[in-house]
Structures are given as structure tokens and as C-alpha cells.
Protein backbone atom coordinates (compact mmCIF):
# COMPACT_ATOMS: atom_id res chain seq x y z
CA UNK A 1 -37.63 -31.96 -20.59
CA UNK A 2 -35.93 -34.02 -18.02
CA UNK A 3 -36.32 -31.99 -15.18
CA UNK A 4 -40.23 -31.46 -15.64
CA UNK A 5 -40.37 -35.11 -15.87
CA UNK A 6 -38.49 -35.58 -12.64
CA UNK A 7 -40.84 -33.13 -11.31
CA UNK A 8 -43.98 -34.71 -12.03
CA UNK A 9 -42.56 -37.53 -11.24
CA UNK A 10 -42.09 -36.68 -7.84
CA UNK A 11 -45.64 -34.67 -7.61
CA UNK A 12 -47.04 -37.84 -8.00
CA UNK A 13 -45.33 -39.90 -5.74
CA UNK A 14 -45.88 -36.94 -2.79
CA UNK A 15 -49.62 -37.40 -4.27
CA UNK A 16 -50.02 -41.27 -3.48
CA UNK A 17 -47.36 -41.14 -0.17
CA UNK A 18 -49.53 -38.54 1.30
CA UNK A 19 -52.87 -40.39 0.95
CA UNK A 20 -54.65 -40.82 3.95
CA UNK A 21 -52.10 -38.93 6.39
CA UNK A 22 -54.67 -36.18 7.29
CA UNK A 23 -58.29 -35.18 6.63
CA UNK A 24 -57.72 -33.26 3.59
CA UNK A 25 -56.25 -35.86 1.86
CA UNK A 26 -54.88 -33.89 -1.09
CA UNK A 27 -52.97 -31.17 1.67
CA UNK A 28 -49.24 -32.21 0.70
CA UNK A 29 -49.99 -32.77 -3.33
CA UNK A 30 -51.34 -29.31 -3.36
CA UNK A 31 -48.19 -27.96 -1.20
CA UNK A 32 -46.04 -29.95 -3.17
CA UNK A 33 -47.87 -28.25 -6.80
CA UNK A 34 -47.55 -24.84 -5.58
CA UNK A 35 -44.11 -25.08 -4.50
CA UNK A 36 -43.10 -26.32 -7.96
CA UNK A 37 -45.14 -23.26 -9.37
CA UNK A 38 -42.79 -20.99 -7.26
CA UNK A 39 -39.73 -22.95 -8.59
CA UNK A 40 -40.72 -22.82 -12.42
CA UNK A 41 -41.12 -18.59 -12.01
CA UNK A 42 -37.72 -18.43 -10.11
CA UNK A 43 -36.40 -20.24 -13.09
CA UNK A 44 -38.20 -18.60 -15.88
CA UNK A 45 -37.05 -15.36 -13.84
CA UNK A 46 -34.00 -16.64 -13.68
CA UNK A 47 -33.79 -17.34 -17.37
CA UNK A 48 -34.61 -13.77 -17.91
CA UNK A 49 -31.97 -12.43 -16.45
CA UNK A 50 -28.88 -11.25 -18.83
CA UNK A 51 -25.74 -13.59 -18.12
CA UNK A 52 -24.28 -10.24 -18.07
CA UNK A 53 -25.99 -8.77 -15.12
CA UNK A 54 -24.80 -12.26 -12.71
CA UNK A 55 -21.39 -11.78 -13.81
CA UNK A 56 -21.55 -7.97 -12.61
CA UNK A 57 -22.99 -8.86 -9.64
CA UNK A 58 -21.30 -12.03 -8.44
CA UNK A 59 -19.20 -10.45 -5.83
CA UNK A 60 -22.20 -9.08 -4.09
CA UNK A 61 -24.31 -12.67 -4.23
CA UNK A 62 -21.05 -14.32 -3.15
CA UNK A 63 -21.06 -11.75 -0.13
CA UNK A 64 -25.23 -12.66 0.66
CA UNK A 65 -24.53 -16.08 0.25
CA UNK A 66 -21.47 -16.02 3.31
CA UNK A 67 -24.22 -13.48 5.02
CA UNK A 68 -26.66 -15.69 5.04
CA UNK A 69 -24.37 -19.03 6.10
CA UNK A 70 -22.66 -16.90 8.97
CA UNK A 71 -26.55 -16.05 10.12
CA UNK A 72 -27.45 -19.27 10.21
CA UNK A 73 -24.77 -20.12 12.95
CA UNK A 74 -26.22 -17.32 14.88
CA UNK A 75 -29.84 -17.20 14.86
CA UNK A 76 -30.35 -20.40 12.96
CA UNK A 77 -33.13 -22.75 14.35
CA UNK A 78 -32.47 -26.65 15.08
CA UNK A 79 -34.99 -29.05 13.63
CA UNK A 80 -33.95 -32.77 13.90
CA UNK A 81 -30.88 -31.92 15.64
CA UNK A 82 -29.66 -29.38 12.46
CA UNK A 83 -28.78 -26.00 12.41
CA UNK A 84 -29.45 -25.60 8.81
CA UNK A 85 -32.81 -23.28 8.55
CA UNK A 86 -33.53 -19.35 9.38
CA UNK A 87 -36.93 -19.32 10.83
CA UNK A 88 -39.06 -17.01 8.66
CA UNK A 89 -42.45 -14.92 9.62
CA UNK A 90 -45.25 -17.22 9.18
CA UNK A 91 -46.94 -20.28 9.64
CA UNK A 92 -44.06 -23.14 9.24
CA UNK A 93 -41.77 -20.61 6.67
CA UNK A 94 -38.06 -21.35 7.23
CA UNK A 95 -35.32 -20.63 4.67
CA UNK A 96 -32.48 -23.34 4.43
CA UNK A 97 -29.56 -21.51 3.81
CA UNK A 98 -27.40 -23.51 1.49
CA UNK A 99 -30.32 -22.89 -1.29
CA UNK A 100 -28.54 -19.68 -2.76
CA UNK A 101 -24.79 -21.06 -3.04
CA UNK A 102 -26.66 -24.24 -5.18
């Protein structure tokens, strides 16, 4: 219950920072709402997911997750002076790396 308060929570204040930043004035609340749609079916997907079947198959996300740090050194894409994100196909799309190991 917590965590969908934080989340609305934080909808709202992307809502009223955002106001007035471009024409569309509700652009970043409406990013902000679908990218918290995406993150409540990774968790209810998550969720779904047998305990069993993560413990079977930690070595192999423990092997992505290095993957995908050691491709970030190589092809990873500086923003702000970081080389933290993969650059994915697509308007703006990068993946930040340390997202799996959380």
C-alpha cells in the first residue's frame, strides 16, 4: 500500500513540476502514468512467477546481469558525463543497466 502511495505521490508532483515546460502541458504526467503502468505489469508478472523457477534460473540472470554491465563499458552511451545507459532503437529509449541486478 506504501509503494502505490509513493507512486502517486510522485505522479503528482511530475504532474505540477512539469506545468508549463512545453505546449502540451500534460506531456511528462502522461509519460510519467504510462511508465508506472509498465512497472505495475512487470511486477504483477513478476509476482506470477513461481519462487521456484528464479531460484532455477539464478545462475543464468546472474550471467545477463554481468552481460549487460560488461556491455555497457563497451557500447554504452555518455549522457551528463555517465556511462551508465545502452542506447536502445527508438525515439529517446535507453536501458540503464544497473536496473536488472536491483
Amino acid at each position: 500500500m506504501a509503494a502505490i502511495a509513493l507512486a502517486g505521490l510522485g505522479w503528482v508532483m511530475v504532474s505540477s513540476a512539469s506545468i508549463g515546460l512545453l505546449e502540451d502541458t500534460y506531456h511528462y504526467s502522461r509519460q510519467h502514468g504510462i511508465f508506472l503502468v509498465l512497472a505495475i505489469l512487470a511486477c504483477v508478472f513478476m509476482l506470477c512467477v513461481p519462487l521456484e523457477v528464479w531460484r532455477q534460473n539464478a545462475a543464468l540472470i546472474l550471467l545477463a546481469t554481468i552481460f549487460l554491465l560488461v556491455l555497457v563499458l563497451i557500447i554504452g552511451q555518455e549522457i551528463n558525463g555517465s556511462k551508465r545507459w545502452i542506447a536502445l532503437p527508438g525515439p529517446c529509449l535507453v536501458y540503464k543497466s544497473l536496473n536488472l541486478p536491483k
